[in-house]
PDB file of N, CA and C in Angstrom:
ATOM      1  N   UNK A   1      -2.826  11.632 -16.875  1.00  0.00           N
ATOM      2  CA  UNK A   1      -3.496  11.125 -15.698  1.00  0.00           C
ATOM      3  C   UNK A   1      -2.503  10.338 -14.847  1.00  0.00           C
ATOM      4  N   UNK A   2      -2.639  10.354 -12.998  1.00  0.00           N
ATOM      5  CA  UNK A   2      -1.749   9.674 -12.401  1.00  0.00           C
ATOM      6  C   UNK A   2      -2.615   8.702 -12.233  1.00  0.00           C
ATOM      7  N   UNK A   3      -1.738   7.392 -12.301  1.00  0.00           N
ATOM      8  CA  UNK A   3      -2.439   5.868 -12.169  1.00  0.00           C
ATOM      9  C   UNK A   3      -1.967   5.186 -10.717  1.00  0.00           C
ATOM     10  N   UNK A   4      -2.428   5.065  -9.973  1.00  0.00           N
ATOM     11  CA  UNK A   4      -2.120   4.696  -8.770  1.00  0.00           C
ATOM     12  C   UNK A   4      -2.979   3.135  -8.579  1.00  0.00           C
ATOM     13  N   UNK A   5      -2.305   1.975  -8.659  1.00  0.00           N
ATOM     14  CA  UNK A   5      -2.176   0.601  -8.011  1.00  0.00           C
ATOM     15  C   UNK A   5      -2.119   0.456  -6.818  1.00  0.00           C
ATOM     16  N   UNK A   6      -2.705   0.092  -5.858  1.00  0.00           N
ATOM     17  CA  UNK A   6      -2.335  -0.065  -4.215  1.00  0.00           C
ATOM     18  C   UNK A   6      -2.640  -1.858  -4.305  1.00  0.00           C
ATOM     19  N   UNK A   7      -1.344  -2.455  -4.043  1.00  0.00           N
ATOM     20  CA  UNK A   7      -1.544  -3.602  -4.295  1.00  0.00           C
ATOM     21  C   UNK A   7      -1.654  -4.596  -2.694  1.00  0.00           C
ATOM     22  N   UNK A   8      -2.813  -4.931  -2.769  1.00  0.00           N
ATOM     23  CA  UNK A   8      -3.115  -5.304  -1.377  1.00  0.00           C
ATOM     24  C   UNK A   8      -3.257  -7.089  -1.415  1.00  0.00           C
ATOM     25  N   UNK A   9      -3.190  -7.468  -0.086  1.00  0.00           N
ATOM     26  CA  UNK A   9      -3.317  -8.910   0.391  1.00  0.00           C
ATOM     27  C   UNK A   9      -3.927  -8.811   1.769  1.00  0.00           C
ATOM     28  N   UNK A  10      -5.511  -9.759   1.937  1.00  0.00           N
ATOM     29  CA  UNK A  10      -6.341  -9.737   2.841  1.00  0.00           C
ATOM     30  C   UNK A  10      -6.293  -8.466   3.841  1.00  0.00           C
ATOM     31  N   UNK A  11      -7.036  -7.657   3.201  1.00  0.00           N
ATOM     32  CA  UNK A  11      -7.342  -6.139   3.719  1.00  0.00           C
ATOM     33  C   UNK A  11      -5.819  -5.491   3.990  1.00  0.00           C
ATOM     34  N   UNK A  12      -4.828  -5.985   3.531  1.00  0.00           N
ATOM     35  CA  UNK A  12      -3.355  -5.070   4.046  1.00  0.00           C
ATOM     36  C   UNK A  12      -2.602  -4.612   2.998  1.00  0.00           C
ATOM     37  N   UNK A  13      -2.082  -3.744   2.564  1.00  0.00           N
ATOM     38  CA  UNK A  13      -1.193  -3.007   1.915  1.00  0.00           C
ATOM     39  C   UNK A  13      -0.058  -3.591   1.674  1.00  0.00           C
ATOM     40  N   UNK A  14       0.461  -4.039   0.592  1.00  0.00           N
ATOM     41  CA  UNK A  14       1.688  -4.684  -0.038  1.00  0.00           C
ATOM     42  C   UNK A  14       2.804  -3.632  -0.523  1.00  0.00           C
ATOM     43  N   UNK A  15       2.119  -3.162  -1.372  1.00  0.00           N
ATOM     44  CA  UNK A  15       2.682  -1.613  -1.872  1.00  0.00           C
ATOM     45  C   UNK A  15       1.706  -0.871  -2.725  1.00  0.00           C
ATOM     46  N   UNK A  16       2.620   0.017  -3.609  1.00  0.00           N
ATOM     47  CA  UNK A  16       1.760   0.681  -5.089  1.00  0.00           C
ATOM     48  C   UNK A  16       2.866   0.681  -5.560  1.00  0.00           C
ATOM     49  N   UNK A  17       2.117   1.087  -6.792  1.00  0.00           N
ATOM     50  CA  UNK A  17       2.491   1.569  -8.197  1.00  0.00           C
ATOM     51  C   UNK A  17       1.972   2.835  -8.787  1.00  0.00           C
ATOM     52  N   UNK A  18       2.066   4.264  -9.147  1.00  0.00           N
ATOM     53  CA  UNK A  18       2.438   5.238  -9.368  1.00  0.00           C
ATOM     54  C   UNK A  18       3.120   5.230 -10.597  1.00  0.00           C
ATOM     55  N   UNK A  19       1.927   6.182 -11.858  1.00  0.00           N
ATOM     56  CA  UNK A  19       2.916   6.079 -12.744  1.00  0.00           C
ATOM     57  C   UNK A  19       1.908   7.259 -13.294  1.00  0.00           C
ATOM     58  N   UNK A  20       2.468   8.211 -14.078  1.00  0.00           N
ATOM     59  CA  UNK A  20       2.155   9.004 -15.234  1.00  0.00           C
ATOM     60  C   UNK A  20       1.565  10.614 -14.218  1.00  0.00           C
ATOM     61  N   UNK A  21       1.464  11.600 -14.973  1.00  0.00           N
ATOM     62  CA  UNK A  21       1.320  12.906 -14.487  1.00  0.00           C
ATOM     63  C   UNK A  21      -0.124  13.383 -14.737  1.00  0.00           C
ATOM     64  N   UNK A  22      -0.493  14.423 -13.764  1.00  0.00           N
ATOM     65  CA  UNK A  22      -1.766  14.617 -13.633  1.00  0.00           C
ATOM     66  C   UNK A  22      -2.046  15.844 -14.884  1.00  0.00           C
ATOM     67  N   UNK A  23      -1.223  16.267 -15.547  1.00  0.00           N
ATOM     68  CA  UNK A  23      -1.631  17.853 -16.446  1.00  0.00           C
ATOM     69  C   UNK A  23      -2.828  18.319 -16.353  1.00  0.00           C
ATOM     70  N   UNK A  24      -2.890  18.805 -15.017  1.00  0.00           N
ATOM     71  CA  UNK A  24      -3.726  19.459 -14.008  1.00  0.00           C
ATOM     72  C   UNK A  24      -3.460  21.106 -14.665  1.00  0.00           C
ATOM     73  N   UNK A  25      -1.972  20.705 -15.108  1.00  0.00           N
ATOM     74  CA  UNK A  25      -1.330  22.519 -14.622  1.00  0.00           C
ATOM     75  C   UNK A  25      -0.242  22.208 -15.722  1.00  0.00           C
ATOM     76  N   UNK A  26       0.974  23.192 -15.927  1.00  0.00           N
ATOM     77  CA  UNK A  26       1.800  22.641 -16.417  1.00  0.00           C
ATOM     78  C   UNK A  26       2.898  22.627 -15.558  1.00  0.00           C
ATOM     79  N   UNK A  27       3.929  22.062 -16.086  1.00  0.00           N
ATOM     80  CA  UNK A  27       4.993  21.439 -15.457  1.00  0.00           C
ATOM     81  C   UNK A  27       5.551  22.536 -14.238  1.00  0.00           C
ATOM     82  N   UNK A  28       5.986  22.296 -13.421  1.00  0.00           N
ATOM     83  CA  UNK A  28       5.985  23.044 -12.850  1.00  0.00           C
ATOM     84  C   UNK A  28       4.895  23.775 -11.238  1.00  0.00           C
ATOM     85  N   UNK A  29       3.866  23.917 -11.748  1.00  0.00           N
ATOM     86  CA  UNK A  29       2.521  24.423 -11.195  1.00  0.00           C
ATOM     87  C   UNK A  29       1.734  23.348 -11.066  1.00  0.00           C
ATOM     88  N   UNK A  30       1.625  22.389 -11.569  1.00  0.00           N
ATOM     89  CA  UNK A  30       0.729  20.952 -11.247  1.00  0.00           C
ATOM     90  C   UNK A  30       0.687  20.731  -9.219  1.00  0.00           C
ATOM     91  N   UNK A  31      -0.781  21.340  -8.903  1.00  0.00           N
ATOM     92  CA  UNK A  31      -0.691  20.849  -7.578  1.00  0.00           C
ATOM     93  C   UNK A  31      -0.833  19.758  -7.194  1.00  0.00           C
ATOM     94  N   UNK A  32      -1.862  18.956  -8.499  1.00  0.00           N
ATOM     95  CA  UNK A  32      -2.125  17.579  -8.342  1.00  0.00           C
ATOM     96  C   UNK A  32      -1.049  16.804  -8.107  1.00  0.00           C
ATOM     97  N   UNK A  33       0.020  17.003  -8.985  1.00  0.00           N
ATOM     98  CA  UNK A  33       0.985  16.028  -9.113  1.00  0.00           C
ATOM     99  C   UNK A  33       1.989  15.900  -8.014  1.00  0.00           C
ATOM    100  N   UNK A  34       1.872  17.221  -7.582  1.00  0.00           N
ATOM    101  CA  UNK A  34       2.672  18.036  -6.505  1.00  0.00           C
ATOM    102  C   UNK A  34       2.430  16.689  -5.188  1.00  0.00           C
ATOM    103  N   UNK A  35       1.206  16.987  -4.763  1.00  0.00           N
ATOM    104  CA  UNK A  35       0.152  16.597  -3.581  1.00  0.00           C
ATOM    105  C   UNK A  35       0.233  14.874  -3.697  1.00  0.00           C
ATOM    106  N   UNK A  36       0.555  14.193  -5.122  1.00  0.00           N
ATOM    107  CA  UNK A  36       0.555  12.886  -5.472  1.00  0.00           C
ATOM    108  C   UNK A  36       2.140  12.557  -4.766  1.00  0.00           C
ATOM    109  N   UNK A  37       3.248  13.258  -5.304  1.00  0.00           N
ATOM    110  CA  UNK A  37       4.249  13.100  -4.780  1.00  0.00           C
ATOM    111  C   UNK A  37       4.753  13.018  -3.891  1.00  0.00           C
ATOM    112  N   UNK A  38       4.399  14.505  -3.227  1.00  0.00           N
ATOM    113  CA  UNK A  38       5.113  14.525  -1.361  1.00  0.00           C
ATOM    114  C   UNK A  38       4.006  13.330  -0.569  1.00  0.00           C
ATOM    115  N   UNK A  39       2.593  13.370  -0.843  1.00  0.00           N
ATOM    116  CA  UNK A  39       2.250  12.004   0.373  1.00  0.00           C
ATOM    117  C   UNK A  39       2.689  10.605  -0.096  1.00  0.00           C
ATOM    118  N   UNK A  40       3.181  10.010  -1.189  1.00  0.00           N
ATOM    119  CA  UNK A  40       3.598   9.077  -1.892  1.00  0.00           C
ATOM    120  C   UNK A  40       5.686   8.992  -1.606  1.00  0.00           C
ATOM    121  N   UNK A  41       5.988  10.153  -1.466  1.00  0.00           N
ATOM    122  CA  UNK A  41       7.714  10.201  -1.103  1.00  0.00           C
ATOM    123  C   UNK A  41       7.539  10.291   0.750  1.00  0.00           C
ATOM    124  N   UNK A  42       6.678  10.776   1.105  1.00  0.00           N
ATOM    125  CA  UNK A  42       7.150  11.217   2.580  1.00  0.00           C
ATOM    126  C   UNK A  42       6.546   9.668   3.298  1.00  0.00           C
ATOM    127  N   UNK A  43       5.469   8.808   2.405  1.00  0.00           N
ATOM    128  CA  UNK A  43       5.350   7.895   3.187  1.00  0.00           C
ATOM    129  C   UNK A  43       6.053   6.735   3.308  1.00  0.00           C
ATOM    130  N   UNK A  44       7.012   6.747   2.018  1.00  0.00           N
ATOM    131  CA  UNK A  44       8.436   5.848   2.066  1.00  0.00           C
ATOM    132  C   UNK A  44       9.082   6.634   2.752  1.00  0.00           C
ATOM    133  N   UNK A  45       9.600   7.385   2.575  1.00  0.00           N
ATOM    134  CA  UNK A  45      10.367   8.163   3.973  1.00  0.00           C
ATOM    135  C   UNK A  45      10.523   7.770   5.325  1.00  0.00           C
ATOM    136  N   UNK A  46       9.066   7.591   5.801  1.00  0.00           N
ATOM    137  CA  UNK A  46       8.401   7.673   7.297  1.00  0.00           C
ATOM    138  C   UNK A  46       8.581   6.133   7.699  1.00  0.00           C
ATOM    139  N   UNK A  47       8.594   5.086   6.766  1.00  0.00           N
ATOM    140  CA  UNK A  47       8.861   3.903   6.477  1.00  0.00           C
ATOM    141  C   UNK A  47       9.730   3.924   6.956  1.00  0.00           C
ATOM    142  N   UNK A  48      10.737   4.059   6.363  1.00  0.00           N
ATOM    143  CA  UNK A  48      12.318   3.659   5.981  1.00  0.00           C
ATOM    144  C   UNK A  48      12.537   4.422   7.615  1.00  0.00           C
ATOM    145  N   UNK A  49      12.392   5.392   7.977  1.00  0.00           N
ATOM    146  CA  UNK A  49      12.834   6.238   9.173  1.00  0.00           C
ATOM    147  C   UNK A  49      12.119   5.899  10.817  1.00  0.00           C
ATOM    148  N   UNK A  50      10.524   5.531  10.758  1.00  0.00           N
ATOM    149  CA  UNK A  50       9.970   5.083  12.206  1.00  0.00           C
ATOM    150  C   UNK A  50       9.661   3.602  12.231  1.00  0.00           C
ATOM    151  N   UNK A  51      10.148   2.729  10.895  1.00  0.00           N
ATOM    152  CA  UNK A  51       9.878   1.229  11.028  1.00  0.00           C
ATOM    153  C   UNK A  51      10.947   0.572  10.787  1.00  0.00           C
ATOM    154  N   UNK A  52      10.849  -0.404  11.051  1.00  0.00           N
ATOM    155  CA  UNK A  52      11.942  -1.725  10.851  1.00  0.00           C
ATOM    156  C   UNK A  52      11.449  -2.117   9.459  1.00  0.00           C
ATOM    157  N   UNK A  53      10.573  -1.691   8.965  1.00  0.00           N
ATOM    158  CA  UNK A  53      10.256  -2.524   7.608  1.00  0.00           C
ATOM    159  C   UNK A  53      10.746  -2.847   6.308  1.00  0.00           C
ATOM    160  N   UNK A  54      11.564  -3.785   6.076  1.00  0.00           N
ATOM    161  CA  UNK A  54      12.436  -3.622   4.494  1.00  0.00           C
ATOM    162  C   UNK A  54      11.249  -3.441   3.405  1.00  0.00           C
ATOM    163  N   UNK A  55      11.598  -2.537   2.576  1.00  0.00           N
ATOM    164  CA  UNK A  55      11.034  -2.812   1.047  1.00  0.00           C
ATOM    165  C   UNK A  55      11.613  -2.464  -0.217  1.00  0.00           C
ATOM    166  N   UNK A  56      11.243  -2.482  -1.176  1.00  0.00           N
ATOM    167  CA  UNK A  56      12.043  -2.760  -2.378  1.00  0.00           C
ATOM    168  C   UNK A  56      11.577  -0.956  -2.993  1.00  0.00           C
ATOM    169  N   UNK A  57      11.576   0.489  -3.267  1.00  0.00           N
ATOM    170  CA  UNK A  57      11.349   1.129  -4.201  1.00  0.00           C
ATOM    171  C   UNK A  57      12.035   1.390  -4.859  1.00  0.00           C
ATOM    172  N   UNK A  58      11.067   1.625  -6.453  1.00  0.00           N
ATOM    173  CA  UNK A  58      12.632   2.317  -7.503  1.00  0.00           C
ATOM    174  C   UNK A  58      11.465   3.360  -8.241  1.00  0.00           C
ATOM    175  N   UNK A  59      11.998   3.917  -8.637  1.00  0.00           N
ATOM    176  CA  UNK A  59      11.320   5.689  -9.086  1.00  0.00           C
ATOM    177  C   UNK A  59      11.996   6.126 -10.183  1.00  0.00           C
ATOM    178  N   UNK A  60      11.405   6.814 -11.083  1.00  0.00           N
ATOM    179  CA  UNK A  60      11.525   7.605 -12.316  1.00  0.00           C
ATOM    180  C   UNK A  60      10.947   8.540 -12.178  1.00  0.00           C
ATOM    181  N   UNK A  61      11.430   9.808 -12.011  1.00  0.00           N
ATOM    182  CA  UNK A  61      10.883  11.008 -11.951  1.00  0.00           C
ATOM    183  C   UNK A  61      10.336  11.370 -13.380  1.00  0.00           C
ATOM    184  N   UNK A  62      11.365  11.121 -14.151  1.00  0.00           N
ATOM    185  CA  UNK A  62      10.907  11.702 -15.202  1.00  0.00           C
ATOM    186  C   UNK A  62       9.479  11.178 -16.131  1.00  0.00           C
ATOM    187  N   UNK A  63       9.404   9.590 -15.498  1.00  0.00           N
ATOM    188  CA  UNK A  63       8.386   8.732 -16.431  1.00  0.00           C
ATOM    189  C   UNK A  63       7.075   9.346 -14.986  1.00  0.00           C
ATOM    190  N   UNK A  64       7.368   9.934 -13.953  1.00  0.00           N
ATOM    191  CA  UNK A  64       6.490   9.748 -12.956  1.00  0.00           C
ATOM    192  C   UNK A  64       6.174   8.266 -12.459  1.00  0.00           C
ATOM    193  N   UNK A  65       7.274   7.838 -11.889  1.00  0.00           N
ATOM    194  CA  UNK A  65       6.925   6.132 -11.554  1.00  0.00           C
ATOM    195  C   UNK A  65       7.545   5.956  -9.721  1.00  0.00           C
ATOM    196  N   UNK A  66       6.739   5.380  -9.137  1.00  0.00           N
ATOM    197  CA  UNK A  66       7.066   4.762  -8.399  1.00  0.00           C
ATOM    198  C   UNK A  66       6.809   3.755  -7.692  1.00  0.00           C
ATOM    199  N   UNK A  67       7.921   2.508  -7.862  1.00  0.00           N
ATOM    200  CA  UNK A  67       6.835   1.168  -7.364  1.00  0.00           C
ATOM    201  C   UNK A  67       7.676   0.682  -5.992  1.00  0.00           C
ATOM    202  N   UNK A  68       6.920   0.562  -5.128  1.00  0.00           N
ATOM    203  CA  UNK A  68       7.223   0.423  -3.854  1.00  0.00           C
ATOM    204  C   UNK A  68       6.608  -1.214  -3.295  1.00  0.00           C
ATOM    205  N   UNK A  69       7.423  -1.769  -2.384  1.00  0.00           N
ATOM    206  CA  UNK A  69       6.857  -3.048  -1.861  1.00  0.00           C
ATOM    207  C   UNK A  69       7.066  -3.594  -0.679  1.00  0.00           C
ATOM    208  N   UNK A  70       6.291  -3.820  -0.127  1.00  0.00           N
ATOM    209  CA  UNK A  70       6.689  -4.192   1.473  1.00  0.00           C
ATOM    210  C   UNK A  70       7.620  -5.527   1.312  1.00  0.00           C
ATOM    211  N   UNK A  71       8.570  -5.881   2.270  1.00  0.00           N
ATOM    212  CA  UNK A  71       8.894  -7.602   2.369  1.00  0.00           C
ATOM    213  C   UNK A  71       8.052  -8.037   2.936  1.00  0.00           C
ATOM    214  N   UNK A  72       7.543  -7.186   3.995  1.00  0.00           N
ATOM    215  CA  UNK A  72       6.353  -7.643   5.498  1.00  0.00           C
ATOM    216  C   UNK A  72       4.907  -6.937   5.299  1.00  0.00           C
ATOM    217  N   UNK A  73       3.656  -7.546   5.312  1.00  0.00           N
ATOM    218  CA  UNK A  73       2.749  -6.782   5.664  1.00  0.00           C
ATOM    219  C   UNK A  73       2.282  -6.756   7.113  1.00  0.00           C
ATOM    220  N   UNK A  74       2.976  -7.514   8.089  1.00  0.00           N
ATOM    221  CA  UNK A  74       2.478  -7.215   9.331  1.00  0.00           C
ATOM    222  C   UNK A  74       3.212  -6.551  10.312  1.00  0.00           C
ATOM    223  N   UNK A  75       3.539  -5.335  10.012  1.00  0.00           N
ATOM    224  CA  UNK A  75       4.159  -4.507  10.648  1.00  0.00           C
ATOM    225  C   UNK A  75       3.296  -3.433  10.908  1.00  0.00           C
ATOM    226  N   UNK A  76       2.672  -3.126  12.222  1.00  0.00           N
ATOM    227  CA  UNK A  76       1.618  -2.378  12.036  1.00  0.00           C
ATOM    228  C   UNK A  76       1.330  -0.663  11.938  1.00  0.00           C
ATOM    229  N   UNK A  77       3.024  -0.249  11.825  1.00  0.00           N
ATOM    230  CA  UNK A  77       3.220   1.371  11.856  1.00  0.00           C
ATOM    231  C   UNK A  77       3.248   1.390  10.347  1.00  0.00           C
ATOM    232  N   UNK A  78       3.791   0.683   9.526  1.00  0.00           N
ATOM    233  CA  UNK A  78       3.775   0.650   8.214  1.00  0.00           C
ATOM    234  C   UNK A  78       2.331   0.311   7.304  1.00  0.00           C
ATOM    235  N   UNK A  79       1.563  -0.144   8.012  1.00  0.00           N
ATOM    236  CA  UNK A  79       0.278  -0.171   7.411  1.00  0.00           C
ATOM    237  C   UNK A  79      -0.410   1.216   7.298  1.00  0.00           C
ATOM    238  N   UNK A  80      -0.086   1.584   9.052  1.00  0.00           N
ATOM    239  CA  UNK A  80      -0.776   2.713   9.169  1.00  0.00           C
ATOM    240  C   UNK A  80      -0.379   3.696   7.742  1.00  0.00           C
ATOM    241  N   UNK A  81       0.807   4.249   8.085  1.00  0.00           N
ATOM    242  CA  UNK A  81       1.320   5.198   7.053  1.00  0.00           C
ATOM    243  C   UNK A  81       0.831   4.872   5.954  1.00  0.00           C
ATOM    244  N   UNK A  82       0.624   3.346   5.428  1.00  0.00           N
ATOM    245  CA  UNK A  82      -0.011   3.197   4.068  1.00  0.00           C
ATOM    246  C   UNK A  82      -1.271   3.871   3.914  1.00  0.00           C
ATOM    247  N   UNK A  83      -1.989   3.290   4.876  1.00  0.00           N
ATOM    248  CA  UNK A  83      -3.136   3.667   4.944  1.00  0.00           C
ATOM    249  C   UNK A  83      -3.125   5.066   4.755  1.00  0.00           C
ATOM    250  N   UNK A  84      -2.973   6.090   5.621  1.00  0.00           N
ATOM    251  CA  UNK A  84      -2.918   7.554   5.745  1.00  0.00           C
ATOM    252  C   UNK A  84      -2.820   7.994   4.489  1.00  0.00           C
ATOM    253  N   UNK A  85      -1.904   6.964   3.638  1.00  0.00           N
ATOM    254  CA  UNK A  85      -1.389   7.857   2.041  1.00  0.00           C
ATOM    255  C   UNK A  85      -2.719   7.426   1.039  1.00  0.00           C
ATOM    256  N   UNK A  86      -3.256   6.559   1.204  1.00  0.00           N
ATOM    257  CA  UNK A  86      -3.867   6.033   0.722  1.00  0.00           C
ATOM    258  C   UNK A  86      -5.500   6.997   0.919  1.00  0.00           C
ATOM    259  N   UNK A  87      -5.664   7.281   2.388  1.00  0.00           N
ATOM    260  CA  UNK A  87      -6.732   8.449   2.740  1.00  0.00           C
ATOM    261  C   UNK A  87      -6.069   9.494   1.835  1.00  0.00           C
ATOM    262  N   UNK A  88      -5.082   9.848   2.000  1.00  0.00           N
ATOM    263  CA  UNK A  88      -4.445  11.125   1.778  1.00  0.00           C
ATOM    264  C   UNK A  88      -5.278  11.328  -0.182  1.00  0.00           C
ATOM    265  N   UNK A  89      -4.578  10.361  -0.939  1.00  0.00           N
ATOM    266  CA  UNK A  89      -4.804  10.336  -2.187  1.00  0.00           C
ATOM    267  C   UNK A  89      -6.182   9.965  -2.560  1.00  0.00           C
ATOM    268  N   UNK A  90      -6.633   9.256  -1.933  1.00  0.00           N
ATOM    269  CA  UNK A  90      -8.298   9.382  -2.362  1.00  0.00           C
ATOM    270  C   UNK A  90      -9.494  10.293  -2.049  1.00  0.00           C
ATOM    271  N   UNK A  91      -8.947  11.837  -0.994  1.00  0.00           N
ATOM    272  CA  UNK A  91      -8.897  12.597  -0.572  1.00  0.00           C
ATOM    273  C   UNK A  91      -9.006  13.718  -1.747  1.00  0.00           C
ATOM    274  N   UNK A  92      -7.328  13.464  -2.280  1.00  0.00           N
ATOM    275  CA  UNK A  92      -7.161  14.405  -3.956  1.00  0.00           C
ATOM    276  C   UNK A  92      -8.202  14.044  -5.071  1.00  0.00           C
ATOM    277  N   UNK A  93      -8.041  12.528  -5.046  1.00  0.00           N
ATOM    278  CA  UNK A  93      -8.946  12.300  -6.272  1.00  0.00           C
ATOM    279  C   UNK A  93     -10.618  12.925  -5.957  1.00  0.00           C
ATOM    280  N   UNK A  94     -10.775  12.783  -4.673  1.00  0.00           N
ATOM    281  CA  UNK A  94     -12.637  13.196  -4.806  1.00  0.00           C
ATOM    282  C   UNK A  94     -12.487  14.695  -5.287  1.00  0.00           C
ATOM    283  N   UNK A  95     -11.506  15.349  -4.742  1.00  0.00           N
ATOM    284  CA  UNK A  95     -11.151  17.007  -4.736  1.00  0.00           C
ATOM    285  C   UNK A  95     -11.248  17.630  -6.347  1.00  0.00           C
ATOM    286  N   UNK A  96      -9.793  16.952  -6.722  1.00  0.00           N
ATOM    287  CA  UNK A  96      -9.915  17.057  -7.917  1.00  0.00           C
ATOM    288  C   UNK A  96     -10.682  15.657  -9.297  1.00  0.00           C
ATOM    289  N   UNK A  97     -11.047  15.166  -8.880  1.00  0.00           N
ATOM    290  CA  UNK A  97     -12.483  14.185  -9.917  1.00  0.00           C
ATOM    291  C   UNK A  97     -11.269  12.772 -10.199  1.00  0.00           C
ATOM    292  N   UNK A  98     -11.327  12.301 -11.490  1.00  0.00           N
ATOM    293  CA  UNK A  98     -10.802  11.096 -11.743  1.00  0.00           C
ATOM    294  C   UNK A  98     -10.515  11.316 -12.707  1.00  0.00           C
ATOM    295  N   UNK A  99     -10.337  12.849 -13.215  1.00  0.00           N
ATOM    296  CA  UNK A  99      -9.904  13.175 -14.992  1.00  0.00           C
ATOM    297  C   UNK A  99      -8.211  13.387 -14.436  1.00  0.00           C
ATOM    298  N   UNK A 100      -8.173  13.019 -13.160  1.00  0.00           N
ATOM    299  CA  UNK A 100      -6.635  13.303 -12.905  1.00  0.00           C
ATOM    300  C   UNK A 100      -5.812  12.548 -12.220  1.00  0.00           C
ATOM    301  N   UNK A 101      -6.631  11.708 -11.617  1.00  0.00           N
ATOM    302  CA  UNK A 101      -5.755  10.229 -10.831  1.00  0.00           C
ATOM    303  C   UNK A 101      -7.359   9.199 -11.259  1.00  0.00           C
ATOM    304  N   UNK A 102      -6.723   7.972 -11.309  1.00  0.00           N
ATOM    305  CA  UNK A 102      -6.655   7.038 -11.053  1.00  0.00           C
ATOM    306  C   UNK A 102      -6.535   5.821  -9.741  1.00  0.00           C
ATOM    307  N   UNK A 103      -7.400   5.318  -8.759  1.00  0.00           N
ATOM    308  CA  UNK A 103      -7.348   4.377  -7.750  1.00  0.00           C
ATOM    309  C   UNK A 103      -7.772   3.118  -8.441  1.00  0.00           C
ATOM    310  N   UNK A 104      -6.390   2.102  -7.849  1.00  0.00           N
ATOM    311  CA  UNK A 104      -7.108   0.866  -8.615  1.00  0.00           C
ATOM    312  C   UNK A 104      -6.765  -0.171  -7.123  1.00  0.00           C
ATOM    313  N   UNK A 105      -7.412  -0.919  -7.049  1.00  0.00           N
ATOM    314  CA  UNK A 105      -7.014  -2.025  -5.971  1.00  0.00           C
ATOM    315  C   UNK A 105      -6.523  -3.496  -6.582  1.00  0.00           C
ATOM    316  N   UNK A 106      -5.281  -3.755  -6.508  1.00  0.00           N
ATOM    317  CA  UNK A 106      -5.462  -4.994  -7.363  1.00  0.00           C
ATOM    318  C   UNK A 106      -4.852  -6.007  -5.946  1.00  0.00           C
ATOM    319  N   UNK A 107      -5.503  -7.276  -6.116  1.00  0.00           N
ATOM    320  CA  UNK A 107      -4.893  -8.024  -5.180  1.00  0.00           C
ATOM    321  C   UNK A 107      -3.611  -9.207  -5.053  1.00  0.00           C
ATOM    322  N   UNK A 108      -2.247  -9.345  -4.476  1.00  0.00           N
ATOM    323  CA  UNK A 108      -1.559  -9.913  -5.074  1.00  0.00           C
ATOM    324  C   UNK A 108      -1.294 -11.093  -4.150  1.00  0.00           C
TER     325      UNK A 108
END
């Protein structure tokens, strides 16, 4: 199962946490995991590339990990994109149920 943390402060996006694989499929063919990845990599991407926003990620492909963190939450192109990933993945989970991700909100 993928475990996804979206660690928020007064309604805004701090970062997540991302960890473990969906065995939806096997290695390889997993769309779940697939679909977890590219909106979870392209929205650090989009970060790092249309914002000024510093943050901290470090990733393990192999453990399936990625923990990401804003320095700033009031940057408001970087929320967006959070947000979007955040539609994006709770999107998958209704699609494919909760035997395969995990949404948790924790507040920091």
């Amino acid at each position: 199962m993928i475990k996804i943390i979206f660690k928020t402060h007064q309604d805004k996006i701090a970062g997540f946490y991302i960890s473990g694989h969906a065995q939806f499929a096997e290695y390889g063919q997993d769309i779940v995991c697939a679909a977890v990845s590219v909106l979870s990599i392209n929205t650090v991407n989009s970060i790092q590339e249309f914002t000024d926003t510093h943050f901290t990620c470090e990733t393990s492909e192999k453990d399936g990990i990625i923990n990401f963190l804003l320095s700033d939450m009031q940057d408001d192109k970087s929320q967006l994109l959070l947000r979007a990933m955040k539609l994006g993945l709770e999107s998958i989970r209704k699609q494919y149920t909760n035997k395969y991700i995990e949404i948790i909100f924790e507040e920091v």
